[in-house]
PDB file of N, CA and C in Angstrom:
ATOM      1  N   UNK A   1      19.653   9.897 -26.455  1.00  0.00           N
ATOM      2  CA  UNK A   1      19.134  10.608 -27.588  1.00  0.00           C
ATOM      3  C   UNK A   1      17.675  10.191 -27.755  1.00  0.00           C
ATOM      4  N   UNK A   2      16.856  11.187 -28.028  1.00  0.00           N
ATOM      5  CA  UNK A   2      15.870  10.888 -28.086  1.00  0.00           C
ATOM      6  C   UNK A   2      15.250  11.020 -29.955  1.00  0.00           C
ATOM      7  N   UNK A   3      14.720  10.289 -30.548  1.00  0.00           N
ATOM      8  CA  UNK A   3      14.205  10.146 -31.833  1.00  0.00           C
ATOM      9  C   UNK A   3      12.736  10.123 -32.005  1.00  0.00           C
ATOM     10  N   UNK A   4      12.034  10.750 -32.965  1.00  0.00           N
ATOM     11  CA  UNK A   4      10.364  10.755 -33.408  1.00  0.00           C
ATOM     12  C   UNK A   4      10.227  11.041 -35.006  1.00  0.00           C
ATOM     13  N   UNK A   5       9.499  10.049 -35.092  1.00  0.00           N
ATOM     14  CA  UNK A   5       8.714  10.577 -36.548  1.00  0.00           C
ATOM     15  C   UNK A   5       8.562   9.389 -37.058  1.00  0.00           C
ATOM     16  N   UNK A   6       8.205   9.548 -38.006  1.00  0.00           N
ATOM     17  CA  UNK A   6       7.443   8.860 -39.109  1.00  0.00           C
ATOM     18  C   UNK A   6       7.799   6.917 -39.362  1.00  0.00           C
ATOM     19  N   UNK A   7       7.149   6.430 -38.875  1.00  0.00           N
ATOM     20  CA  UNK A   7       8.329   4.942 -38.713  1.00  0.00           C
ATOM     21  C   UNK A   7       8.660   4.806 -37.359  1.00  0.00           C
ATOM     22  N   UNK A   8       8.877   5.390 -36.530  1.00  0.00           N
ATOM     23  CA  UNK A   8       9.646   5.669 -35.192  1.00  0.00           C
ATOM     24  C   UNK A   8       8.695   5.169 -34.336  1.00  0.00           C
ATOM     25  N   UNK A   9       8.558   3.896 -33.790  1.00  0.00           N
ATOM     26  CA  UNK A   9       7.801   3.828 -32.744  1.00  0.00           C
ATOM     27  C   UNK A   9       7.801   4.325 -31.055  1.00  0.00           C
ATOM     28  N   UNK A  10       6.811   4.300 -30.583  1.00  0.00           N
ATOM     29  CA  UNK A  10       7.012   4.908 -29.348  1.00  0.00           C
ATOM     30  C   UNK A  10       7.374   4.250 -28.355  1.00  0.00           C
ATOM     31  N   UNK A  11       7.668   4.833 -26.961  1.00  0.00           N
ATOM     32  CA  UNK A  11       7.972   4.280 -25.814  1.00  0.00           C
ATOM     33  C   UNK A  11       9.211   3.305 -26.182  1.00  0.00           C
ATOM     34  N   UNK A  12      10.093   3.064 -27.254  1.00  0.00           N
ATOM     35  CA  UNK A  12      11.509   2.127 -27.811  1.00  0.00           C
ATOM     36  C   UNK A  12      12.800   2.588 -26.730  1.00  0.00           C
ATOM     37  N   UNK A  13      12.829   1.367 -26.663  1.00  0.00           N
ATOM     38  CA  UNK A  13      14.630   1.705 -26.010  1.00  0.00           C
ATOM     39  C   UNK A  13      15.633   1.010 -27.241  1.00  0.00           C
ATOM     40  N   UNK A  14      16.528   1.445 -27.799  1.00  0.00           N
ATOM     41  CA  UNK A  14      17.408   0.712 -28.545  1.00  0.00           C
ATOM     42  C   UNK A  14      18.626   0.724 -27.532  1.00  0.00           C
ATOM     43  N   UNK A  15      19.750  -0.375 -27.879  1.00  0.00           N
ATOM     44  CA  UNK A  15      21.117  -0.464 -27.248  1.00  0.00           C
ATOM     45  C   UNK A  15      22.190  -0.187 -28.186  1.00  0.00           C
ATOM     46  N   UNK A  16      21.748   0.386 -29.018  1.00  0.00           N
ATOM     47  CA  UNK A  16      22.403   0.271 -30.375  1.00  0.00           C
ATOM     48  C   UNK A  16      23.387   1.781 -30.035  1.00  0.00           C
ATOM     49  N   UNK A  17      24.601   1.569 -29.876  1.00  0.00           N
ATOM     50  CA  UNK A  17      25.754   2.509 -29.738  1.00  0.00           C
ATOM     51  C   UNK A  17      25.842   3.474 -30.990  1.00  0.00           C
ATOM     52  N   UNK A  18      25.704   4.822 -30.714  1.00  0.00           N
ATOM     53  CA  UNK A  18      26.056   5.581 -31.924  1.00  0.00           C
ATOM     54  C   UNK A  18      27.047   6.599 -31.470  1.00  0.00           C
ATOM     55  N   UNK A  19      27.206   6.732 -32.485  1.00  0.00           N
ATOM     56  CA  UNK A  19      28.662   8.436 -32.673  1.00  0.00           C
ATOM     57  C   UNK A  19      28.199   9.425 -32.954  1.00  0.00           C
ATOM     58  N   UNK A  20      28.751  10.826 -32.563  1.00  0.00           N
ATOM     59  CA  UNK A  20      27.864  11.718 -33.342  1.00  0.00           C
ATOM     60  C   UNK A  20      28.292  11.813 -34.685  1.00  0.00           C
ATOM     61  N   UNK A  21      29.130  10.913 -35.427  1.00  0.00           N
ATOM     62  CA  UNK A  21      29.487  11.222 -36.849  1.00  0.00           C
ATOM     63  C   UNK A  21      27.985  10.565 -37.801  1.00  0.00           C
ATOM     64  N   UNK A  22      27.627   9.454 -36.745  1.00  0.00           N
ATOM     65  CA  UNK A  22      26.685   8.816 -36.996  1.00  0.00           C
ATOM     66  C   UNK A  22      25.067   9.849 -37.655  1.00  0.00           C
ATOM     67  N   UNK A  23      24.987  11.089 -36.885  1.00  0.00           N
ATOM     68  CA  UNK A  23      24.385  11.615 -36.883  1.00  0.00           C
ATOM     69  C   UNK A  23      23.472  12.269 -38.438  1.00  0.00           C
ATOM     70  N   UNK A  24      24.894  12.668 -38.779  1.00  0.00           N
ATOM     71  CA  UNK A  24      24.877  13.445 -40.053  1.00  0.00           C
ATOM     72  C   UNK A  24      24.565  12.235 -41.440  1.00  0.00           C
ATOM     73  N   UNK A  25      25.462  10.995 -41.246  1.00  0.00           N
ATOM     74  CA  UNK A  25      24.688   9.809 -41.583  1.00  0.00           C
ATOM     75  C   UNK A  25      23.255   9.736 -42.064  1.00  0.00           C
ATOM     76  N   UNK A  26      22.924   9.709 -41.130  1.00  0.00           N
ATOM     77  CA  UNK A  26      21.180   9.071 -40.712  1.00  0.00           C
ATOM     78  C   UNK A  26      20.394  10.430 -41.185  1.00  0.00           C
ATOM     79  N   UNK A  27      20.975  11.595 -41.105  1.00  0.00           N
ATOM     80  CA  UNK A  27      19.828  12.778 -42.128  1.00  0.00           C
ATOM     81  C   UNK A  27      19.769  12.909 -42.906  1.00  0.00           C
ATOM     82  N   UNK A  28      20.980  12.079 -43.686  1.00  0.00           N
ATOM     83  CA  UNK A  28      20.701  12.476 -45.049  1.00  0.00           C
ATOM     84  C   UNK A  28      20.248  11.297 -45.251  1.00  0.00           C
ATOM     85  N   UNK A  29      20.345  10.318 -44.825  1.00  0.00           N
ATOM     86  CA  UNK A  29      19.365   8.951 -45.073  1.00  0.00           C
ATOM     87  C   UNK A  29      18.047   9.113 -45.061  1.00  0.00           C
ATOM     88  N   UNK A  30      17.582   9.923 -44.020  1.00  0.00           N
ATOM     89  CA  UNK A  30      15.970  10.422 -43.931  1.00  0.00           C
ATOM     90  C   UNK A  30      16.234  11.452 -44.854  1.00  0.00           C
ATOM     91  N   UNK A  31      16.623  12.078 -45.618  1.00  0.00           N
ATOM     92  CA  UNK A  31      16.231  13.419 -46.340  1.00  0.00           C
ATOM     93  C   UNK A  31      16.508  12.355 -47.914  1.00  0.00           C
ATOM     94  N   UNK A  32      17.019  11.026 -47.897  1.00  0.00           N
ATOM     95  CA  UNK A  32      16.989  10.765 -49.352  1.00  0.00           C
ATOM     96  C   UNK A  32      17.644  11.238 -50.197  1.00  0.00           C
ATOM     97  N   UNK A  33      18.885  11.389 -49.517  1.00  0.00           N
ATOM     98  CA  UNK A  33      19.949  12.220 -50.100  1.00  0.00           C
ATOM     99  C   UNK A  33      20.866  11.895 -50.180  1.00  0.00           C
ATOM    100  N   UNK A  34      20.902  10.353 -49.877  1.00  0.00           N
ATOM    101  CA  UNK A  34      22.553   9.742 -50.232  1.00  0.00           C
ATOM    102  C   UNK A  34      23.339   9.555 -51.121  1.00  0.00           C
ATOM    103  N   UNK A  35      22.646   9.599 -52.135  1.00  0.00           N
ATOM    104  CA  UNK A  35      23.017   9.883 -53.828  1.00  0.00           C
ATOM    105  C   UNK A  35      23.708  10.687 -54.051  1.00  0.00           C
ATOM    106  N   UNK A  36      23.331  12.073 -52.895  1.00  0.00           N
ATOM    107  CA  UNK A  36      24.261  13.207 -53.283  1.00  0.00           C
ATOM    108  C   UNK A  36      25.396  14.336 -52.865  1.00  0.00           C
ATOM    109  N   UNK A  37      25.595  12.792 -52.048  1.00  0.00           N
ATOM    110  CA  UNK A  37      26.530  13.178 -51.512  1.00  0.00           C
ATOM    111  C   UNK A  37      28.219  13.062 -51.958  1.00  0.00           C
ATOM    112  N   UNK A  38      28.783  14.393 -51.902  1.00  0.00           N
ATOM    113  CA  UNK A  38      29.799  14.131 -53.287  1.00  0.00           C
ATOM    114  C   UNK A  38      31.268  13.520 -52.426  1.00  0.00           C
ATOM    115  N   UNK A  39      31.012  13.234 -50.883  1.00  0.00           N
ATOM    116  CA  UNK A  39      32.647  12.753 -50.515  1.00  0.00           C
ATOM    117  C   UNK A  39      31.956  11.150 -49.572  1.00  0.00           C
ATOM    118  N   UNK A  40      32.464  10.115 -49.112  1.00  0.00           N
ATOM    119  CA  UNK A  40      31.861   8.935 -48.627  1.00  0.00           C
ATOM    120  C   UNK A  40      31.875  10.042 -46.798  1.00  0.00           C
ATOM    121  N   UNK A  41      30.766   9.457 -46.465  1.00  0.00           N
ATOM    122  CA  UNK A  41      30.412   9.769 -45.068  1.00  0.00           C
ATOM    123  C   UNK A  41      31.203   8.901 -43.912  1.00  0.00           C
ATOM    124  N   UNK A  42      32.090   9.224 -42.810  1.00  0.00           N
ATOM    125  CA  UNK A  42      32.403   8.376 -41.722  1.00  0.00           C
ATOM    126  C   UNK A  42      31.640   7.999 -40.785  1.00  0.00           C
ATOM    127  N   UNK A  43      30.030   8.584 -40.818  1.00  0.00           N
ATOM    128  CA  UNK A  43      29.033   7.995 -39.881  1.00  0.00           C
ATOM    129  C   UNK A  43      28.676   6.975 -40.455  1.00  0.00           C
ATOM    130  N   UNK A  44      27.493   5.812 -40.108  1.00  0.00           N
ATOM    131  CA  UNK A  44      27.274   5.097 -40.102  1.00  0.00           C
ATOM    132  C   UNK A  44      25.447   5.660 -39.834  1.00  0.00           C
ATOM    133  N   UNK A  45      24.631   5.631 -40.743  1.00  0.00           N
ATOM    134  CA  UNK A  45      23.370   5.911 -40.614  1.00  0.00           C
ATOM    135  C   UNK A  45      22.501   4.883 -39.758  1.00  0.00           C
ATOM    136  N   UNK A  46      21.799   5.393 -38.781  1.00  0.00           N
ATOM    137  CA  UNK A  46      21.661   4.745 -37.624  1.00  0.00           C
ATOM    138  C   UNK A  46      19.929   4.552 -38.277  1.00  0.00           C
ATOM    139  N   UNK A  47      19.347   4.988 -39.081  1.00  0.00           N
ATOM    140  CA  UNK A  47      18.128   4.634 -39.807  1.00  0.00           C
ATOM    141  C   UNK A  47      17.890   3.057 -39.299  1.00  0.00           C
ATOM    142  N   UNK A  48      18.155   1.915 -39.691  1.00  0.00           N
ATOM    143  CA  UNK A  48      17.856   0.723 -39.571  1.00  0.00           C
ATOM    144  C   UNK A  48      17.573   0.636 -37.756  1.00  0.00           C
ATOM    145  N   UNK A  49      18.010   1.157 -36.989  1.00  0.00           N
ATOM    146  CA  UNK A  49      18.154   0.840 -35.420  1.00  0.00           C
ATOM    147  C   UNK A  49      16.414   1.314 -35.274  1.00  0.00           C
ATOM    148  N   UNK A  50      16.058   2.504 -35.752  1.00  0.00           N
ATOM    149  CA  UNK A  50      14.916   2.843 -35.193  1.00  0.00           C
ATOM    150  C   UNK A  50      13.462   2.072 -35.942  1.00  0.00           C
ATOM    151  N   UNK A  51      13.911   1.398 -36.999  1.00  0.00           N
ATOM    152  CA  UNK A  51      12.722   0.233 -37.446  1.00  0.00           C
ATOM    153  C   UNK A  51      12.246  -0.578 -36.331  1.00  0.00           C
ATOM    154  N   UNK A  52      10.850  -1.139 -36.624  1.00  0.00           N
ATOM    155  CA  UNK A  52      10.744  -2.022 -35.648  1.00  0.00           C
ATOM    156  C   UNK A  52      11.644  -3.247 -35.756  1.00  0.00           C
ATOM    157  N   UNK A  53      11.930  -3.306 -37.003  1.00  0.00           N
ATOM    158  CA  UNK A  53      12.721  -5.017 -37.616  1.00  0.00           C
ATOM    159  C   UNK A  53      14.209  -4.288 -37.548  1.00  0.00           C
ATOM    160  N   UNK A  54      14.350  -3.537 -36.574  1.00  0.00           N
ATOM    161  CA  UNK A  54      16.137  -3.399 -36.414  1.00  0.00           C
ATOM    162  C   UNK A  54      16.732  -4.522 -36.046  1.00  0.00           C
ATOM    163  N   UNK A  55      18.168  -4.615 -36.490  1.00  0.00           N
ATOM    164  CA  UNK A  55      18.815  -5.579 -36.410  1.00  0.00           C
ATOM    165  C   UNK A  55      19.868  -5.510 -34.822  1.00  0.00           C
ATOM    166  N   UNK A  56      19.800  -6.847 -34.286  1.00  0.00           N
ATOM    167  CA  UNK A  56      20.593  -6.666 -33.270  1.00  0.00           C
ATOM    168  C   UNK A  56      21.535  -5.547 -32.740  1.00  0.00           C
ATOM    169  N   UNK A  57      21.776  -5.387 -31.559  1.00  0.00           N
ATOM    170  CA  UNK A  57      22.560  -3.997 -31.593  1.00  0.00           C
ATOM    171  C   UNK A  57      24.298  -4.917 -31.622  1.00  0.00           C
ATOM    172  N   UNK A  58      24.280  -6.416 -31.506  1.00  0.00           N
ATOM    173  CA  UNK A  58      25.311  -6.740 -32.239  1.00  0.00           C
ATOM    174  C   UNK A  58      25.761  -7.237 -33.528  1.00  0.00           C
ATOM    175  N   UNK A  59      24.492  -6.778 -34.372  1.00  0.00           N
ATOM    176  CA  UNK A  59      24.671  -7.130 -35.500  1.00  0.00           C
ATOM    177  C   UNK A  59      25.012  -5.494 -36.537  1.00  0.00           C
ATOM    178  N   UNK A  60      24.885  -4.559 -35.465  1.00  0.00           N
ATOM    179  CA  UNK A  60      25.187  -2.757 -35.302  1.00  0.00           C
ATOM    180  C   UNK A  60      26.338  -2.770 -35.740  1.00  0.00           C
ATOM    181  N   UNK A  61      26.549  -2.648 -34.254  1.00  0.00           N
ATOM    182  CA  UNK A  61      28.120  -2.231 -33.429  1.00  0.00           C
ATOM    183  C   UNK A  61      27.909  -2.668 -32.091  1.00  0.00           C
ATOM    184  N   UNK A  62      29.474  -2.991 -32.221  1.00  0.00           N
ATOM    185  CA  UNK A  62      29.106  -3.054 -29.969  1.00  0.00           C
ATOM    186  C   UNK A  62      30.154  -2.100 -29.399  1.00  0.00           C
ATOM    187  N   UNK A  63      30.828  -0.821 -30.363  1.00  0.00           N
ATOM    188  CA  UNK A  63      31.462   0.002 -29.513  1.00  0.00           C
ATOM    189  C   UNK A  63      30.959   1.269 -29.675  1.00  0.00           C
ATOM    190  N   UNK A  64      31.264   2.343 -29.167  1.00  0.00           N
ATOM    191  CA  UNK A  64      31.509   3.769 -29.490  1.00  0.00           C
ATOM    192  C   UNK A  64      32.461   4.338 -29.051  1.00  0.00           C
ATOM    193  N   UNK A  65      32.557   5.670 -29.803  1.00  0.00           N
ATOM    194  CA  UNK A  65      33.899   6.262 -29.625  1.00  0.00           C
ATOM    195  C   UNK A  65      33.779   7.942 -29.244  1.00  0.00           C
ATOM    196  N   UNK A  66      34.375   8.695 -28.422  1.00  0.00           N
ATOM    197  CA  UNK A  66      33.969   9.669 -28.147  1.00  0.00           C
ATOM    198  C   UNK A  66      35.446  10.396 -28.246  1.00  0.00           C
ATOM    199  N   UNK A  67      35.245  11.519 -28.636  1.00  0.00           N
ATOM    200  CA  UNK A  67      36.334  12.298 -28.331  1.00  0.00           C
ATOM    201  C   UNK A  67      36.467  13.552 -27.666  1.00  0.00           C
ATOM    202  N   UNK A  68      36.895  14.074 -26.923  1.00  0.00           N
ATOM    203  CA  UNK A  68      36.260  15.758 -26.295  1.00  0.00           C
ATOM    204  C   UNK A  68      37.989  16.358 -26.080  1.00  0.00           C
ATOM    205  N   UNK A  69      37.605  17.771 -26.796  1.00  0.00           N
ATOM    206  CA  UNK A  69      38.563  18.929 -26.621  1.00  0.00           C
ATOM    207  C   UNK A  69      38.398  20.111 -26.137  1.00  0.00           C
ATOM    208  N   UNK A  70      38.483  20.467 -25.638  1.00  0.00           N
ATOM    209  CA  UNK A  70      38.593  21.957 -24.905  1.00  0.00           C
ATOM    210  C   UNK A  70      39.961  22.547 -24.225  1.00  0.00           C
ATOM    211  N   UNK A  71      40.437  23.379 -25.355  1.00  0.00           N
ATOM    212  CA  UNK A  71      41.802  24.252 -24.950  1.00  0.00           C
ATOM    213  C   UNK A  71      42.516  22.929 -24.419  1.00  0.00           C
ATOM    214  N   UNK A  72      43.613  22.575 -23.487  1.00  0.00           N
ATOM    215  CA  UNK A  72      44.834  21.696 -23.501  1.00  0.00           C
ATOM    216  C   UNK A  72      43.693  20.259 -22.836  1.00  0.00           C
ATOM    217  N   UNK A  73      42.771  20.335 -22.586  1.00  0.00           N
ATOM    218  CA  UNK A  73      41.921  19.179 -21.827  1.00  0.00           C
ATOM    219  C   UNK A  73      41.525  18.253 -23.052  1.00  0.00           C
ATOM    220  N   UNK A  74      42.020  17.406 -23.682  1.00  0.00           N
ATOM    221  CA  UNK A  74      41.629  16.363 -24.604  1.00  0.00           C
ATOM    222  C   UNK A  74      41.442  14.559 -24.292  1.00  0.00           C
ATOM    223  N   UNK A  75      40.877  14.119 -24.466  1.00  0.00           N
ATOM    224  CA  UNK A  75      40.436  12.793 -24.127  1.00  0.00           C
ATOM    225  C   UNK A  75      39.915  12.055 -25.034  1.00  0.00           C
ATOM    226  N   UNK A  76      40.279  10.894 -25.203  1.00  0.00           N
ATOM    227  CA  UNK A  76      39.419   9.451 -26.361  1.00  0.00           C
ATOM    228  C   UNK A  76      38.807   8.504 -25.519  1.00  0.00           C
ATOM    229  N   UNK A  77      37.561   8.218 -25.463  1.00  0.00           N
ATOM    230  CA  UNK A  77      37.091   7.194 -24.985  1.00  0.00           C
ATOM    231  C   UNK A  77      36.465   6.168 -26.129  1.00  0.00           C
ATOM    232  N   UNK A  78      36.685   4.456 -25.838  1.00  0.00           N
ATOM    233  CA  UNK A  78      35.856   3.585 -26.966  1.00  0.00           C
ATOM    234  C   UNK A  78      35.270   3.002 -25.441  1.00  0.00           C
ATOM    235  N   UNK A  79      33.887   2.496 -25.921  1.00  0.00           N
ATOM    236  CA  UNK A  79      33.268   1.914 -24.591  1.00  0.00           C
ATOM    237  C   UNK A  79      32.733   0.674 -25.822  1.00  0.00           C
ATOM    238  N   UNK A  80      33.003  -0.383 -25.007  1.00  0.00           N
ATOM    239  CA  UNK A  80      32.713  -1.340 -25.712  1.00  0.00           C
ATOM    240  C   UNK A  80      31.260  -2.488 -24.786  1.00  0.00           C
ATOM    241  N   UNK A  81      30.413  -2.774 -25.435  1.00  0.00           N
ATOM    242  CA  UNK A  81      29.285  -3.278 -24.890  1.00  0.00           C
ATOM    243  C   UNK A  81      28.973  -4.853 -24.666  1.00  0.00           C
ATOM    244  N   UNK A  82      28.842  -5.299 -23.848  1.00  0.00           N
ATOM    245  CA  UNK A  82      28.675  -6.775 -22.893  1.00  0.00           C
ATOM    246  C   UNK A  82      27.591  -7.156 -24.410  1.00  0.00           C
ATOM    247  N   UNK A  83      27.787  -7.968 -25.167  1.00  0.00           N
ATOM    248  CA  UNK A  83      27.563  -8.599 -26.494  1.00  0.00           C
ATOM    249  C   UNK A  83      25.662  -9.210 -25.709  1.00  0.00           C
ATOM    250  N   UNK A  84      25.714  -9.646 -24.414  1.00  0.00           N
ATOM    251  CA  UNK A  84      24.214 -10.490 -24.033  1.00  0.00           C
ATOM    252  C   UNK A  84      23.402  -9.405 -24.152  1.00  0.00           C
ATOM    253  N   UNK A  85      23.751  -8.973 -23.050  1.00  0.00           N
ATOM    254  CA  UNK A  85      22.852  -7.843 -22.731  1.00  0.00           C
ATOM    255  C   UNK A  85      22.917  -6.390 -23.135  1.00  0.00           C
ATOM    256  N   UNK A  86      23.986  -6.046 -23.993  1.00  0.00           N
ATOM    257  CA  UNK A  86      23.970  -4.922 -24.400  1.00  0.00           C
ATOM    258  C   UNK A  86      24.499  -3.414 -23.456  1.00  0.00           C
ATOM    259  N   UNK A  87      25.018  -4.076 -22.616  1.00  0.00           N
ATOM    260  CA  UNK A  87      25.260  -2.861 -21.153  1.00  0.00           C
ATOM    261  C   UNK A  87      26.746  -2.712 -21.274  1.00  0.00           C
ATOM    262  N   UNK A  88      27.082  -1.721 -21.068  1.00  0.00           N
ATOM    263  CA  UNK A  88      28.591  -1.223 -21.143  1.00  0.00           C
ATOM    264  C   UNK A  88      29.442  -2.332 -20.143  1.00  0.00           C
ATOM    265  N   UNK A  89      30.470  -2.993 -21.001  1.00  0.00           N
ATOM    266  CA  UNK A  89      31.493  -3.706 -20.065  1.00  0.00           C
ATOM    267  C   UNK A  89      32.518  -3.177 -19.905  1.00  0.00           C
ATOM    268  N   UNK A  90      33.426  -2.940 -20.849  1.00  0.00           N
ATOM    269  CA  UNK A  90      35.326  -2.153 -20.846  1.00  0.00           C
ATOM    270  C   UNK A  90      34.873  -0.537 -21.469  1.00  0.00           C
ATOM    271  N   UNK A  91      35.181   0.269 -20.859  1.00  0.00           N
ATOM    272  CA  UNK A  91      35.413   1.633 -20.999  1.00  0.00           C
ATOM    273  C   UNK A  91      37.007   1.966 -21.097  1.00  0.00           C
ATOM    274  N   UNK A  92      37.768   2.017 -22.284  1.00  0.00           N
ATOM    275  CA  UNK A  92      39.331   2.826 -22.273  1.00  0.00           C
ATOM    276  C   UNK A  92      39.160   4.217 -22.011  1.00  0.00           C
ATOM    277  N   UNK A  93      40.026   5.310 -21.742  1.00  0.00           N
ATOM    278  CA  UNK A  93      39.917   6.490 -21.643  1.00  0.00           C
ATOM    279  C   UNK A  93      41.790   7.058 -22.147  1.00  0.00           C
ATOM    280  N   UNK A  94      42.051   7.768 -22.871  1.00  0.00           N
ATOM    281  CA  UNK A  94      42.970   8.023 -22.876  1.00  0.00           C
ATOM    282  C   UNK A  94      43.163   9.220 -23.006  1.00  0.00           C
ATOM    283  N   UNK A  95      44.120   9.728 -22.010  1.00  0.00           N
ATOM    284  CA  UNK A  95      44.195  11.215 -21.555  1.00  0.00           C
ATOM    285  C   UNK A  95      45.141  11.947 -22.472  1.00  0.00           C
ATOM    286  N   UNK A  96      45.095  13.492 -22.920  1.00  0.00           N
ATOM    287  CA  UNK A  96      46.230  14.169 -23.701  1.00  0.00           C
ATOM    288  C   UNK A  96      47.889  13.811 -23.001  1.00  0.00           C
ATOM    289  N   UNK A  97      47.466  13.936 -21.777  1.00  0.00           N
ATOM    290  CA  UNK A  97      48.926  13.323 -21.010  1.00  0.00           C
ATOM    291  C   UNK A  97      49.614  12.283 -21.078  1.00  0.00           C
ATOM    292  N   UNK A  98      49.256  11.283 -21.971  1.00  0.00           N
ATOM    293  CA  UNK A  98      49.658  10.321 -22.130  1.00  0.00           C
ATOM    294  C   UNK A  98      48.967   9.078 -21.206  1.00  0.00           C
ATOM    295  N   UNK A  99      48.342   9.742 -20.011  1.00  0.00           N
ATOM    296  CA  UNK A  99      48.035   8.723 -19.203  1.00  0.00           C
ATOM    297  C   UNK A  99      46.700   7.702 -19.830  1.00  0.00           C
ATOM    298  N   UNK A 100      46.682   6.814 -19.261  1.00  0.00           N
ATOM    299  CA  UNK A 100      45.113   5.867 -19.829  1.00  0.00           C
ATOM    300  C   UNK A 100      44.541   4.639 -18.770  1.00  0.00           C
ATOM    301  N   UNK A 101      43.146   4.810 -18.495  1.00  0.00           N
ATOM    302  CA  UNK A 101      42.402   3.969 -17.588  1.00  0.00           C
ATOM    303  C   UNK A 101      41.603   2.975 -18.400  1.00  0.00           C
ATOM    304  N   UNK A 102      41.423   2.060 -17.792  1.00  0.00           N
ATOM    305  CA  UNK A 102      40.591   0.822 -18.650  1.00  0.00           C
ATOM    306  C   UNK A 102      39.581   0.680 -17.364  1.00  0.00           C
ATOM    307  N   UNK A 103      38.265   1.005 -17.600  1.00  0.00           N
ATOM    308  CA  UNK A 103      37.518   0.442 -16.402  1.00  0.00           C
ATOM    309  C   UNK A 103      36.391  -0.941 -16.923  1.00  0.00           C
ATOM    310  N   UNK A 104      36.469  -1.792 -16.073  1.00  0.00           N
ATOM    311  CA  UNK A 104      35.474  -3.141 -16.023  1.00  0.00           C
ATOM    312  C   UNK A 104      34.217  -2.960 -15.249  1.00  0.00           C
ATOM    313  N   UNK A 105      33.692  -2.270 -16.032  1.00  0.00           N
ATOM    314  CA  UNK A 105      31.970  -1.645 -15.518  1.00  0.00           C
ATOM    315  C   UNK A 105      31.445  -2.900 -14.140  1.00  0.00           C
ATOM    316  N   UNK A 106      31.812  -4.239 -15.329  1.00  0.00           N
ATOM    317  CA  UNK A 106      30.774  -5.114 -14.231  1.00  0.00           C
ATOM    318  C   UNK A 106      31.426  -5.279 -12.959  1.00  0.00           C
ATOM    319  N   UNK A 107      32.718  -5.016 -12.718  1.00  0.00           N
ATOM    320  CA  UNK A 107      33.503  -5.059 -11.455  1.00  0.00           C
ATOM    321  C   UNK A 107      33.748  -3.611 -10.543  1.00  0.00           C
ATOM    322  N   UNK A 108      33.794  -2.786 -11.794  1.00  0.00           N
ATOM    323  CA  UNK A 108      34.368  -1.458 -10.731  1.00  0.00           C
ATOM    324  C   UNK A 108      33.190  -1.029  -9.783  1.00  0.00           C
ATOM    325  N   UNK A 109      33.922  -0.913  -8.698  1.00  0.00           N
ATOM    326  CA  UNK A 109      32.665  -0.710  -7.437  1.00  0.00           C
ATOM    327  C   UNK A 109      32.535   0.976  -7.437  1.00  0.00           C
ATOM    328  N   UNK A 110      33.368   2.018  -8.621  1.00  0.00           N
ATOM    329  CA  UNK A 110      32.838   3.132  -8.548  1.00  0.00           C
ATOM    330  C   UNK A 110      31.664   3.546  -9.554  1.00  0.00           C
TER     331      UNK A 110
END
């Protein structure tokens, strides 16, 4: 994802894991609108990550969660992140079929 504006410095890499629930979060945080919002939000406003004084991306989160549907093809993935360095370690995947893979990034040779 790429981010700009006001506060937003350039050329930044963050490691900081987001959701897209996260998304809707963080606009109304920039629009100053959290006040009015009349139900609690399940994102997590990702505002603080793009400061320069952001806080650790384990002081964040160190997972994310994805979900994808299309007609009978459904899937959950949480990818959870190597706490040093911030790089994906355990990826779960769990299939509508019941089936489920756990991959170990730093080992799997695919």
């Amino acid at each position: 994802m790429f981010v700009t504006g006001p506060g937003v410095g350039r050329n930044q890499v963050r490691k900081h894991p987001t959701n897209h629930i996260d998304i809707t979060a963080t606009i109304v945080e920039l629009a100053g609108a959290v006040d009015h919002v009349a139900i609690p939000l399940d994102g997590l406003s990702f505002v603080s990550a793009l400061d320069a004084n952001a806080p650790s991306f384990t002081e964040w989160r160190t997972y994310s969660f994805t979900e994808f549907y299309v007609k009978n093809n459904t899937w959950w993935s949480m990818r959870h992140l190597n706490e040093t360095d911030g790089e994906a370690e355990v990826t779960f995947h769990w299939w509508c079929n019941g089936q489920a893979e756990v991959f170990h990034k730093p080992s799997d040779p695919y």
